[in-house]
N, C-alpha and C. Protein backbone atom coordinates (compact mmCIF):
# COMPACT_ATOMS: atom_id res chain seq x y z
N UNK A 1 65.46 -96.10 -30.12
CA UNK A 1 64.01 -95.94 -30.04
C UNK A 1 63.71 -94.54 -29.49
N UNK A 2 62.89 -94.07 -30.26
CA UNK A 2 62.68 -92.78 -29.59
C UNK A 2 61.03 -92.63 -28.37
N UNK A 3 61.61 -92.04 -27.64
CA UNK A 3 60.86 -91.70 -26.32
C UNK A 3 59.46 -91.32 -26.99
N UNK A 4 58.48 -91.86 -26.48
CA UNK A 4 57.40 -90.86 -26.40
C UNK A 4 57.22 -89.95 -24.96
N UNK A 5 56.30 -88.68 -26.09
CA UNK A 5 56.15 -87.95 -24.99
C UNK A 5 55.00 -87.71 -23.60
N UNK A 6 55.33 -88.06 -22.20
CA UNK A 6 54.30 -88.13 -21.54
C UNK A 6 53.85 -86.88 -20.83
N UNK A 7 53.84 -85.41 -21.66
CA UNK A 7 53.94 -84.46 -20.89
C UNK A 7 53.36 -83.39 -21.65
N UNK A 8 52.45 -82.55 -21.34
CA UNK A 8 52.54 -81.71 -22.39
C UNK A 8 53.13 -80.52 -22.49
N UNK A 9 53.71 -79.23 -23.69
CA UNK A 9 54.77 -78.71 -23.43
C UNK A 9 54.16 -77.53 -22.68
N UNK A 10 54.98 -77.19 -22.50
CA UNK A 10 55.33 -76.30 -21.83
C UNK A 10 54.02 -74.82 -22.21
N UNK A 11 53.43 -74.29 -21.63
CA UNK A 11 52.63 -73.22 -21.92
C UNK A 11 51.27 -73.54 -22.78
N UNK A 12 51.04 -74.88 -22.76
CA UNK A 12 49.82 -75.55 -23.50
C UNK A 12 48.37 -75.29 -22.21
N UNK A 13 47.60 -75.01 -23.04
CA UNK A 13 46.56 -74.67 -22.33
C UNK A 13 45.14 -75.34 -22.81
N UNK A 14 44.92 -76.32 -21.98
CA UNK A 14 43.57 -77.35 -22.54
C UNK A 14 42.74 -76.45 -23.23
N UNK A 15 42.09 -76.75 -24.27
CA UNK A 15 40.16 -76.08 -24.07
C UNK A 15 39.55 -76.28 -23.89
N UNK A 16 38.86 -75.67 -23.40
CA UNK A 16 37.50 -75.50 -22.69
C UNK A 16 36.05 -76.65 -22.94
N UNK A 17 36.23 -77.01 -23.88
CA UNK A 17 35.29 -77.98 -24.38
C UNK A 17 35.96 -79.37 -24.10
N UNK A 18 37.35 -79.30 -24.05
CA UNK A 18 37.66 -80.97 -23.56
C UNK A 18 37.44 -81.43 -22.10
N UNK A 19 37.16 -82.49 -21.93
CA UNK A 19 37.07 -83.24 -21.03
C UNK A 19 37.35 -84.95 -20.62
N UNK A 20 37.31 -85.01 -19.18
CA UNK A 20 37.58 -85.86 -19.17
C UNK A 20 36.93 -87.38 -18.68
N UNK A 21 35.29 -86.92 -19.23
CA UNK A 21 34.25 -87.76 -19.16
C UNK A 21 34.30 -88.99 -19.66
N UNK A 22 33.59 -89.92 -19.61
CA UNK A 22 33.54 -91.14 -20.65
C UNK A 22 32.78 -90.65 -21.80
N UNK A 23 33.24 -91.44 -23.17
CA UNK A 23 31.83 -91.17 -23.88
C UNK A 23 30.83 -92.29 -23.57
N UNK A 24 29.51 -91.53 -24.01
CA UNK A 24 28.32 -91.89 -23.57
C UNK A 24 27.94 -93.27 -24.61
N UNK A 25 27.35 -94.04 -23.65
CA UNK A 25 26.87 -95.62 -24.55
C UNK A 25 26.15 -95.14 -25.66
N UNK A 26 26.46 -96.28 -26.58
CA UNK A 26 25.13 -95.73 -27.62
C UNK A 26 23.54 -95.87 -27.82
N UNK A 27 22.83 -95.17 -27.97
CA UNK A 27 21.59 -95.74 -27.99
C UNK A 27 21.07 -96.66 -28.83
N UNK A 28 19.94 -97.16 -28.12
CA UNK A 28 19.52 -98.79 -28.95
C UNK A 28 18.95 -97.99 -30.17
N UNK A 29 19.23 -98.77 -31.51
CA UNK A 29 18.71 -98.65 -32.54
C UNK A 29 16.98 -98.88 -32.81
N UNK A 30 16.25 -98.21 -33.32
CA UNK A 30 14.87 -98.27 -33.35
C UNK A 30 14.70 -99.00 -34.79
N UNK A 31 13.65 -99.93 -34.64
CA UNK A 31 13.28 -100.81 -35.57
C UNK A 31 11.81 -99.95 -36.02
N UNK A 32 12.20 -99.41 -36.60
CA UNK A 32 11.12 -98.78 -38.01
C UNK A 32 10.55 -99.65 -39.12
N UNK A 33 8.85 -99.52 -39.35
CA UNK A 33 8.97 -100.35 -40.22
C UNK A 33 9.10 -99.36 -41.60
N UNK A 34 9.31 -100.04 -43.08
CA UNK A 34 9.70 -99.27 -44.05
C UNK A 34 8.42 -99.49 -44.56
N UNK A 35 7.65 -98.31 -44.79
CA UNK A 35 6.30 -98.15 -45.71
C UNK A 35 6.78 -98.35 -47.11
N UNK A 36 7.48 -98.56 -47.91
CA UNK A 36 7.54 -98.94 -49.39
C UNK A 36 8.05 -100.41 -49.20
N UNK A 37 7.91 -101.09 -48.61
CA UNK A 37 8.48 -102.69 -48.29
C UNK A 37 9.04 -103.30 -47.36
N UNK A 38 10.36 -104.03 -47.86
CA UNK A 38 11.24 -104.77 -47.02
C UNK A 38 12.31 -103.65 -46.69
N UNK A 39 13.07 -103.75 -45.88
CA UNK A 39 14.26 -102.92 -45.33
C UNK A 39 15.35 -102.73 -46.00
N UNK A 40 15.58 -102.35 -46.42
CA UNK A 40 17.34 -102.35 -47.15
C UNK A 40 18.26 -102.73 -46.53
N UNK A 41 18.52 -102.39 -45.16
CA UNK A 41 19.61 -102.48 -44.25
C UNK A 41 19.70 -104.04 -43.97
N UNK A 42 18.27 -104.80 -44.06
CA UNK A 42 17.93 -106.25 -43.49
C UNK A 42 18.63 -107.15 -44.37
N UNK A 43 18.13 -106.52 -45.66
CA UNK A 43 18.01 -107.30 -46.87
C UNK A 43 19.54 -106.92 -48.04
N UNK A 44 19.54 -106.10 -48.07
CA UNK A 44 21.08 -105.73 -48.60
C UNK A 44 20.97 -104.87 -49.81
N UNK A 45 19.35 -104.45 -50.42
CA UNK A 45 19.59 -103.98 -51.78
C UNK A 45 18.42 -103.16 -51.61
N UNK A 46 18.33 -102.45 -52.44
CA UNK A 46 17.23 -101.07 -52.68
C UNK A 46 16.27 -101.65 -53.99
N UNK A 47 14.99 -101.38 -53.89
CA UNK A 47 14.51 -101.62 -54.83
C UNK A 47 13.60 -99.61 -55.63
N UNK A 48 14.02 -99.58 -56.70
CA UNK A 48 13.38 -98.41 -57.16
C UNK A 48 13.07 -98.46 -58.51
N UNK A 49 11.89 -97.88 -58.47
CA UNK A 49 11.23 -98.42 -59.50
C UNK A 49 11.28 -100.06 -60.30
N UNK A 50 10.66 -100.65 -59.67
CA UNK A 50 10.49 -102.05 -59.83
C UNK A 50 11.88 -102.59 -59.88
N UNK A 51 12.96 -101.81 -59.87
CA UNK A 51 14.03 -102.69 -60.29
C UNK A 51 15.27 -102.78 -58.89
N UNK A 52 15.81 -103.92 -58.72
CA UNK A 52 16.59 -103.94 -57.66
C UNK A 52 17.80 -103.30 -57.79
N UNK A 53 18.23 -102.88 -56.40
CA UNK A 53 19.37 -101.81 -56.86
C UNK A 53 20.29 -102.07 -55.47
N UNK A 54 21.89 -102.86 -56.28
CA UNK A 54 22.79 -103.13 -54.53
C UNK A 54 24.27 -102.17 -55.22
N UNK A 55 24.26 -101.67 -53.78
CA UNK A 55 25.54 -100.73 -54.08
C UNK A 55 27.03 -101.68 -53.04
């Protein structure tokens, strides 16, 4: 079995942008209503031009 490594090598130098924060919770989703109807996301299909449309 080969070892993993718990170290980093030798002359490695973090950057500057990493850290070692948590990531941040996500924000609550906003319930929009849809001015051309029902929701797509709710309902599962797109309707355009009169005709239903599921991808």
């Amino acid at each position: 079995m080969t070892q993993r490594a718990t170290k980093r090598p030798e002359g490695f130098v973090k950057p500057a942008h990493w850290t070692n924060d948590p990531a941040p919770a996500p924000k609550a989703a906003k319930d929009e209503p849809d001015p051309r109807g029902l929701s797509p996301t709710r309902y599962g299909d797109w309707e355009q031009n009169g005709i239903a449309v599921d991808f």
